[in-house]
Protein backbone atom coordinates (compact mmCIF):
# COMPACT_ATOMS: atom_id res chain seq x y z
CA UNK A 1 22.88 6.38 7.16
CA UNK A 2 23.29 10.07 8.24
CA UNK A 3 25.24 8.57 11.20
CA UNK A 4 27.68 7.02 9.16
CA UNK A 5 28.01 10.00 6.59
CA UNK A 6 28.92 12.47 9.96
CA UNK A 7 31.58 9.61 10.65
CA UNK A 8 33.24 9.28 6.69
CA UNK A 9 33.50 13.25 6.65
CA UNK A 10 35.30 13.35 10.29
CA UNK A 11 38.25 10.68 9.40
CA UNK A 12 38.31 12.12 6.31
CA UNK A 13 39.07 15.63 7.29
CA UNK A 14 41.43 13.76 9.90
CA UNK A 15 43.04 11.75 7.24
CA UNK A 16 44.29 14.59 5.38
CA UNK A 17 44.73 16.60 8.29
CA UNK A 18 41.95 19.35 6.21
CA UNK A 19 40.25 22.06 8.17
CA UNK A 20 37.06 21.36 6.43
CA UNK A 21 35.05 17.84 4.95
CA UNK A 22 32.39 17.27 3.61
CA UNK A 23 29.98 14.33 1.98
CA UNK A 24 27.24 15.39 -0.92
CA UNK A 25 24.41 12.21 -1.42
CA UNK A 26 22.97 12.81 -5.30
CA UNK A 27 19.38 12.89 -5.64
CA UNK A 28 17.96 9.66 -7.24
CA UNK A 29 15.21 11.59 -9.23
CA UNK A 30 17.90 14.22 -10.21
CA UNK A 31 21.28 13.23 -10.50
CA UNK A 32 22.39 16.78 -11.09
CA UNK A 33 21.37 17.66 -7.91
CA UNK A 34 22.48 17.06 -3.86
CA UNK A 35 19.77 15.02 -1.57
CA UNK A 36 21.74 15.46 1.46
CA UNK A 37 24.81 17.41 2.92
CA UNK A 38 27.22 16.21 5.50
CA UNK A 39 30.07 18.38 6.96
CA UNK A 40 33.11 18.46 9.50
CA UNK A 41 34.61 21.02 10.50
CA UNK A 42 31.93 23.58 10.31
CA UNK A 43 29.92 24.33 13.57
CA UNK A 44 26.18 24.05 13.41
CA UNK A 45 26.03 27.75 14.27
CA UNK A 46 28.25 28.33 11.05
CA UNK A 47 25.99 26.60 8.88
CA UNK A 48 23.10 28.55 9.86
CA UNK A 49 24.50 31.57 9.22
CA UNK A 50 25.50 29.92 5.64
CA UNK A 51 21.77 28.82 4.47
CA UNK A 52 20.70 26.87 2.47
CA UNK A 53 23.06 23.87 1.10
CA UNK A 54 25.27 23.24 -1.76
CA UNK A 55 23.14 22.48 -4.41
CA UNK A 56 25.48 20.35 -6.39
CA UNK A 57 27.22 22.60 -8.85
CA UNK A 58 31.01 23.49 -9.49
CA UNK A 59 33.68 21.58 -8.29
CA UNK A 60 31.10 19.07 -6.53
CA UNK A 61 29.26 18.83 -9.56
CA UNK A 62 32.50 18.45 -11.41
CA UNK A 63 33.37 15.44 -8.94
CA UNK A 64 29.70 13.58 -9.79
CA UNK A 65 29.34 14.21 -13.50
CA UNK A 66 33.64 13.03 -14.40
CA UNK A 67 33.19 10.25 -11.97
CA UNK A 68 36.89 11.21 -11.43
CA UNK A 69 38.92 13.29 -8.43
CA UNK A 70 39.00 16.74 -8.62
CA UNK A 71 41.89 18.84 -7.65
CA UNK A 72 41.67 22.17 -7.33
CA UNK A 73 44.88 24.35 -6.07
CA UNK A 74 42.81 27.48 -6.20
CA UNK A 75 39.08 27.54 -5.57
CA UNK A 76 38.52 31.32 -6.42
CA UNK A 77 40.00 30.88 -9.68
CA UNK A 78 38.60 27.88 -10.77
CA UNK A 79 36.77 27.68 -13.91
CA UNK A 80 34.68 24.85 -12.64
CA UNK A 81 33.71 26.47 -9.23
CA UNK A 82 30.11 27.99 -8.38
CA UNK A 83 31.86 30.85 -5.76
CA UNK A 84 30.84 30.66 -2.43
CA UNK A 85 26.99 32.42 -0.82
CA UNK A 86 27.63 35.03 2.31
CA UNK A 87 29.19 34.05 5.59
CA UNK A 88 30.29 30.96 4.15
CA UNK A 89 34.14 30.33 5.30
CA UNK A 90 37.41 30.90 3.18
CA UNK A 91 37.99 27.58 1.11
CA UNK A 92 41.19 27.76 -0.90
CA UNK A 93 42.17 24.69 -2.08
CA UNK A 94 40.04 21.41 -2.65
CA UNK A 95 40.22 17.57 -3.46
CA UNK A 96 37.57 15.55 -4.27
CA UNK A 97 36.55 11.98 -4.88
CA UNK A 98 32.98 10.38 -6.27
CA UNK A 99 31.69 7.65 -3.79
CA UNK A 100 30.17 5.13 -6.31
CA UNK A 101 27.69 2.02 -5.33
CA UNK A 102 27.24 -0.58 -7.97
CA UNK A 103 27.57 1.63 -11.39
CA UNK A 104 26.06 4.43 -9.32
CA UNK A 105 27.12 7.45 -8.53
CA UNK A 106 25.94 7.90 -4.63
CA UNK A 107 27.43 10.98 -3.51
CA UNK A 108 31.15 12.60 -3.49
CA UNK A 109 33.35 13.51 -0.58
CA UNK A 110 35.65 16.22 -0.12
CA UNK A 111 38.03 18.06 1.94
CA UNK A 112 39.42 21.54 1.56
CA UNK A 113 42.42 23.40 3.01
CA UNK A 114 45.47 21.55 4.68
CA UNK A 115 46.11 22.65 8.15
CA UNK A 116 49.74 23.04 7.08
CA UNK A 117 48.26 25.50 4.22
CA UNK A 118 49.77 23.59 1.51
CA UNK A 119 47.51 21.98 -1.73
CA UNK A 120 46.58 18.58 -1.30
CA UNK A 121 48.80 16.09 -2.61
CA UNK A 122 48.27 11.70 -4.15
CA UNK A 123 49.24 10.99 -0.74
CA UNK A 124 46.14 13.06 0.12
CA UNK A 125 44.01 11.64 -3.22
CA UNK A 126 45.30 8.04 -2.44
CA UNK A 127 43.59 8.21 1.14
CA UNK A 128 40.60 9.81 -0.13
CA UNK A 129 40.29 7.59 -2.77
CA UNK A 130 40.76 4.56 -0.09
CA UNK A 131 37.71 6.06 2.18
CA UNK A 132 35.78 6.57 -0.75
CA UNK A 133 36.50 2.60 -1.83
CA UNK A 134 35.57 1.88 2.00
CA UNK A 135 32.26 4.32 1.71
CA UNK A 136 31.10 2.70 -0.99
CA UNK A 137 30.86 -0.68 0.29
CA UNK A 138 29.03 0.76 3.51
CA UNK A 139 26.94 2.31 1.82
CA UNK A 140 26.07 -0.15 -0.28
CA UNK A 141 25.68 -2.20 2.78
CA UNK A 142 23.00 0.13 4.57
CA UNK A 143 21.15 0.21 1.13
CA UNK A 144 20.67 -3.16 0.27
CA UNK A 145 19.66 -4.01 4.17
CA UNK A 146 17.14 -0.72 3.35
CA UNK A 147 15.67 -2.20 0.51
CA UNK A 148 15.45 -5.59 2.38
CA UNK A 149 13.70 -4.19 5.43
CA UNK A 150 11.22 -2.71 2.47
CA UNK A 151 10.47 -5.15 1.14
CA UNK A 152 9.88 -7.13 4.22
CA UNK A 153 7.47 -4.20 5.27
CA UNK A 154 5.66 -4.90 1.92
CA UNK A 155 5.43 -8.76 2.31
CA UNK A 156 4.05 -8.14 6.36
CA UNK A 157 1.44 -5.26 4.93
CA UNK A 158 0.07 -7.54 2.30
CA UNK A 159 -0.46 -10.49 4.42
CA UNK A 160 -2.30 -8.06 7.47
CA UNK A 161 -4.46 -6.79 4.24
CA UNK A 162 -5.03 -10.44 3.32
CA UNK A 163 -5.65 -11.68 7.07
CA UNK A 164 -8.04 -8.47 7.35
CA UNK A 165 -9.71 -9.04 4.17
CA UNK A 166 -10.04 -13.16 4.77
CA UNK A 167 -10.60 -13.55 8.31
CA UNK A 168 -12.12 -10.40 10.35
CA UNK A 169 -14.04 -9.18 7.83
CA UNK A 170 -15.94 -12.42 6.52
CA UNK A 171 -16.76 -12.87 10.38
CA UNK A 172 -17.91 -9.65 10.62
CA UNK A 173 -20.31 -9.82 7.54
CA UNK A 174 -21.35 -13.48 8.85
CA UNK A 175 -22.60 -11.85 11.98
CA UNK A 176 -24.48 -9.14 9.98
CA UNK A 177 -26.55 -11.54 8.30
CA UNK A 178 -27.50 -13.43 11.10
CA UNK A 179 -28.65 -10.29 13.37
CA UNK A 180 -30.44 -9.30 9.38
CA UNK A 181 -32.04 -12.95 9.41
CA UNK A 182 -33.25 -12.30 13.63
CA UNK A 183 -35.04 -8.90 12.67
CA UNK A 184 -38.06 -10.06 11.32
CA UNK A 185 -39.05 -11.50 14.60
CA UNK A 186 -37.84 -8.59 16.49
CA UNK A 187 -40.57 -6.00 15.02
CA UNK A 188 -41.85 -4.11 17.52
CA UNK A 189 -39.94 -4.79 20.22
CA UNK A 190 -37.14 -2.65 22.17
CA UNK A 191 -34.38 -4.84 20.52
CA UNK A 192 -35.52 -4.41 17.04
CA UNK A 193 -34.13 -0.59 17.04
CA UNK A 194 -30.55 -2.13 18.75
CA UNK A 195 -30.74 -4.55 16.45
CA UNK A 196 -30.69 -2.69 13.44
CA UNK A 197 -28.02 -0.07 14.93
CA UNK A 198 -25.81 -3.11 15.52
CA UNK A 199 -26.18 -4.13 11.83
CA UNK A 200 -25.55 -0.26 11.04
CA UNK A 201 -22.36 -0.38 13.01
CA UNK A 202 -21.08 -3.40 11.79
CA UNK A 203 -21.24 -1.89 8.20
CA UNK A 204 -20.04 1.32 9.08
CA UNK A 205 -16.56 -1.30 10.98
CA UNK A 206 -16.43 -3.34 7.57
CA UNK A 207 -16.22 -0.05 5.72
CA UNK A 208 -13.50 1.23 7.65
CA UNK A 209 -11.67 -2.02 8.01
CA UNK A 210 -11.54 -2.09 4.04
CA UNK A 211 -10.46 1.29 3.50
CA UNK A 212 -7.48 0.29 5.75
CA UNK A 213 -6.73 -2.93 3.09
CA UNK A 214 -6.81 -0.20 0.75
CA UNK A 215 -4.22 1.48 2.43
CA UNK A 216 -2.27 -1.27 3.42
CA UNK A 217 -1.85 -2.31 -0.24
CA UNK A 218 0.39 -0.84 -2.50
CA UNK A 219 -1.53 1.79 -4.48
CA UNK A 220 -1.14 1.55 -8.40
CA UNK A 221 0.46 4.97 -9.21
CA UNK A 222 -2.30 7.28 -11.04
CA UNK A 223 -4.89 4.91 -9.94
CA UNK A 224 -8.10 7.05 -8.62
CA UNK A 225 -7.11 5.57 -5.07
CA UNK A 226 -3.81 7.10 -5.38
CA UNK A 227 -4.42 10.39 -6.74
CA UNK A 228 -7.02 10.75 -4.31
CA UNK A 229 -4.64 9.91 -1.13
CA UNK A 230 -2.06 12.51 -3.09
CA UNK A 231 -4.44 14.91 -3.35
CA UNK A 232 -5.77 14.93 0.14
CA UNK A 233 -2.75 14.59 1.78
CA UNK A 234 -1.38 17.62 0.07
CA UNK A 235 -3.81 20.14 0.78
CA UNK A 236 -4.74 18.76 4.62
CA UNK A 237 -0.91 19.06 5.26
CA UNK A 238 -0.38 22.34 3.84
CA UNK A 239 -3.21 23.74 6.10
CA UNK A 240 -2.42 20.94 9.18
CA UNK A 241 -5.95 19.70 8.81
CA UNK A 242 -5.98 16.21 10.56
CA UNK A 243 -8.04 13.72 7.81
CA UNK A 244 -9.77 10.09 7.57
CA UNK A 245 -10.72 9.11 3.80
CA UNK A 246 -13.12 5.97 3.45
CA UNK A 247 -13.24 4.50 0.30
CA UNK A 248 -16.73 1.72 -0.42
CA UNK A 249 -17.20 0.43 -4.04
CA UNK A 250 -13.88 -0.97 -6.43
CA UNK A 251 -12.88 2.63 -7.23
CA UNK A 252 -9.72 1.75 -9.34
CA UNK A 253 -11.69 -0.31 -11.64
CA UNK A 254 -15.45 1.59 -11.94
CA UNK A 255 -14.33 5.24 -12.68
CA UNK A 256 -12.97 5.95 -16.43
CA UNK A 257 -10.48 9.10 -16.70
CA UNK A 258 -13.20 11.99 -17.18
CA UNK A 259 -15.03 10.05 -13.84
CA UNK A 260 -11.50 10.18 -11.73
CA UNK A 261 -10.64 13.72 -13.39
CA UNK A 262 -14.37 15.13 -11.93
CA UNK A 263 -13.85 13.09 -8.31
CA UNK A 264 -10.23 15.18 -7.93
CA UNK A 265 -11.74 18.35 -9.13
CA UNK A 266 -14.80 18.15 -7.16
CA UNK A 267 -12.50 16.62 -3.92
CA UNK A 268 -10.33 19.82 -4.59
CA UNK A 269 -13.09 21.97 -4.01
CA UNK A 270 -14.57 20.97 -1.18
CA UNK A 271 -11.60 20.34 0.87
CA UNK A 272 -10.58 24.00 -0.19
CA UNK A 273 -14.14 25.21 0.69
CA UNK A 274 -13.33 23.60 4.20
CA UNK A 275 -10.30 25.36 4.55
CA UNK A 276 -10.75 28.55 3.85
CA UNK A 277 -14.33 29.12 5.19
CA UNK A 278 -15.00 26.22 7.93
CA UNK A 279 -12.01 26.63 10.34
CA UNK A 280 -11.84 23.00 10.82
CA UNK A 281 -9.54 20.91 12.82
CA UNK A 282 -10.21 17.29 11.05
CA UNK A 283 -12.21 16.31 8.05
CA UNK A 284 -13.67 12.76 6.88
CA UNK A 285 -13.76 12.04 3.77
CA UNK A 286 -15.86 9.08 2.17
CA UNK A 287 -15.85 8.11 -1.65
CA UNK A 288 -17.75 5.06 -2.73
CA UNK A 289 -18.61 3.36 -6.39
CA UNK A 290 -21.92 1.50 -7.07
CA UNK A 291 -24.30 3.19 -9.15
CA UNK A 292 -23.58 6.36 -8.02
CA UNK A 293 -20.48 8.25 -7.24
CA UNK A 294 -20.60 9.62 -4.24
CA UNK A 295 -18.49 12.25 -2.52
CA UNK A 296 -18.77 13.21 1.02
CA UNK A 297 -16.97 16.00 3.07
CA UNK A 298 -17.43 16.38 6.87
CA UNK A 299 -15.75 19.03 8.67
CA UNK A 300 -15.88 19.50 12.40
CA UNK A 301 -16.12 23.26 11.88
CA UNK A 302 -18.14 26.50 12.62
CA UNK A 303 -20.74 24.56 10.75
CA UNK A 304 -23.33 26.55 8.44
CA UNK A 305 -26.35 29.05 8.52
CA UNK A 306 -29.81 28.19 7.98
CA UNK A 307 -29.39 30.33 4.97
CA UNK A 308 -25.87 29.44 3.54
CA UNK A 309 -24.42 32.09 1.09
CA UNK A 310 -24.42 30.26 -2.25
CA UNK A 311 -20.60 31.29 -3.46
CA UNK A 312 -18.67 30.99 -6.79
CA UNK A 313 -17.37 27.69 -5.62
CA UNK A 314 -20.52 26.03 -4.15
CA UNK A 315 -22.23 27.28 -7.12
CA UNK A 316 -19.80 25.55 -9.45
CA UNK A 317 -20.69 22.45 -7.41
CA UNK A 318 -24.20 22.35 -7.80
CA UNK A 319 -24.06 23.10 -11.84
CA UNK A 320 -21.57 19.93 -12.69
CA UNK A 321 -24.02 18.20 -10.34
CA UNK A 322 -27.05 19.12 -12.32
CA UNK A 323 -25.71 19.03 -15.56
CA UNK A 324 -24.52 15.08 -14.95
CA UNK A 325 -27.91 14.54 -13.70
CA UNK A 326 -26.49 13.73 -10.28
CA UNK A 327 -27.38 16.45 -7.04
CA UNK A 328 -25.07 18.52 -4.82
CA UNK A 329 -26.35 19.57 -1.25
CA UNK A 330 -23.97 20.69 1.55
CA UNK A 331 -25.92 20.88 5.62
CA UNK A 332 -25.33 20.73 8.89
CA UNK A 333 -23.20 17.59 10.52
CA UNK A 334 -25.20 15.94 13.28
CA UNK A 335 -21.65 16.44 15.37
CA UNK A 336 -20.97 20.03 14.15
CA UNK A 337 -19.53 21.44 11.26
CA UNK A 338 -20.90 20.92 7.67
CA UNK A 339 -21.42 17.96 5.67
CA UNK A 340 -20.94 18.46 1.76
CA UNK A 341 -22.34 15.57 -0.65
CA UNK A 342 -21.45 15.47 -3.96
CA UNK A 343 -23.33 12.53 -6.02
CA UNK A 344 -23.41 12.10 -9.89
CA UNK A 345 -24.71 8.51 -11.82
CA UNK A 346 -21.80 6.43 -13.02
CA UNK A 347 -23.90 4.72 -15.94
């Protein structure tokens, strides 16, 4: 797409023989405002210096809302123009055209000041026009094969979640229970221990193999799943924490909206307790369902003290605990770092 924007401003600015062009792509979620910012014309240097980019005011504004050219013979002393921020070149005179897709508006493209120095003219508005015409069937182009090759994406993510879900992890389980059925005459002997750490691994593989269904499925926005994903993701990139979350137990359907409220809150916590005191690299992050809910933090950190100081925030942790009747404890990680475990009765 930006590839064929950088190509539409170019012959447009040759077009009209214009020193300057320029394509503005309207935000979806606000219309009112500009996504993306193409120009020709202007060096890369130049735009530096300029900062940040039109946000989709004055004349380009007037071009999206009237869904109509806009001429312009005089920028500076133009009713409908924003003015111009520092080092941003002189602009005199302008023409402008909306690029619309379908009944949308996608974007507008201009051009300003003729190389002859004279004000654009229909000649000039017929060609734009034309371009724009062209544009918008491109565009429309690239979108639809977008939302095809999305789609597509969906349909091959559901049916690895389904082959995950159906195949490797019903063979997995099968081959739990038959190492469960061979312990009993394994006890006490050297392969009852491996045994039993086989059967601990192959849980701890199903787990993570169904945490990645999870992911692989389209999350139901404001679903627990969801909002925990949001939430983590937020705070681990603002602080460029690498993370793994592990979800065990039907999450979306157990927890009622106090339950999901308490899991972010108490989520929020921790992962800031993490950040600001355990200078950790990664964290892992497990939340299961059954009759508990359970919330677990691992850091790979400068782990703890024998004799942790108890702060406002850990405090706070150990009080909604108690007063749910569930327990709070935070210790040492067997592989370094801390370990945080937040557990409250769902029933």
């Amino acid at each position: 797409m930006d590839e064929t924007l950088v190509l539409l401003a170019g012959h447009a600015r040759t077009l009209t023989r214009a020193r300057y062009a320029a394509i503005g792509v309207v935000d979806p979620a606000q219309p009112d405002r500009l996504l993306d910012f193409v120009t020709s014309g202007i060096s890369s240097e130049e735009r530096k210096r300029i900062g940040n980019l039109p946000s989709g005011g004055g004349l380009l504004g007037a071009v999206i809302d009237s869904h109509a050219p806009v001429i312009s013979d005089s920028i500076a002393n133009d009713p409908r123009a924003a003015g111009f921020p520092p080092n941003h070149p002189f602009m005199q005179h302008f023409l402008g055209v909306p690029i619309i897709t379908g009944e949308k508006v996608f974007g507008n493209i201009y051009v300003t000041d003729r190389l002859d120095d004279q004000p654009f003219d229909q000649v000039d508005l017929a060609i734009l026009e034309t371009l724009a015409t062209g544009a918008a069937a491109v565009i429309g182009n690239l979108l639809l094969r977008q939302a095809l090759a999305l789609a597509q994406i969906e349909d091959d993510r559901a049916r690895i979640a389904r082959d995950l879900h159906d195949d490797i992890v019903q063979r997995l389980f099968a081959v739990g229970l038959q190492l469960q059925a061979a312990l009993p005459s394994l006890q006490g002997t050297d392969g009852f221990l491996f045994v039993r750490q086989a059967i601990d691994d192959l849980d701890a593989a199903i787990g993570e193999i169904r945490t990645t269904i999870f992911q692989l499925e389209p999350a139901q926005e404001g679903s627990s799943r969801s909002e925990v994903l949001d939430l983590v993701s937020r705070l681990c990139t603002i602080a460029d924490l690498k993370y793994h979350v592990v979800f065990t137990g039907p999450i979306d359907t157990v927890l009622t909206n106090s339950k999901q409220t308490l899991l972010l809150t108490v989520l929020r916590e921790l992962i800031t307790n993490a950040i600001k005191h355990a200078h950790a690299h990664e964290l892992r992050i497990e939340i299961g369902v059954a009759t508990v809910l359970s919330i677990v933090v691992i850091d790979d950190g400068v782990g703890i003290s024998d004799h942790p100081h108890l702060g406002h925030g850990i405090a706070n942790l150990q009080a909604k605990a108690a007063t749910r009747g569930g327990t709070f404890a935070i210790e040492a990680s067997p592989l370094g770092g801390s370990r945080a475990t937040f557990t409250i009765p769902l029933h």
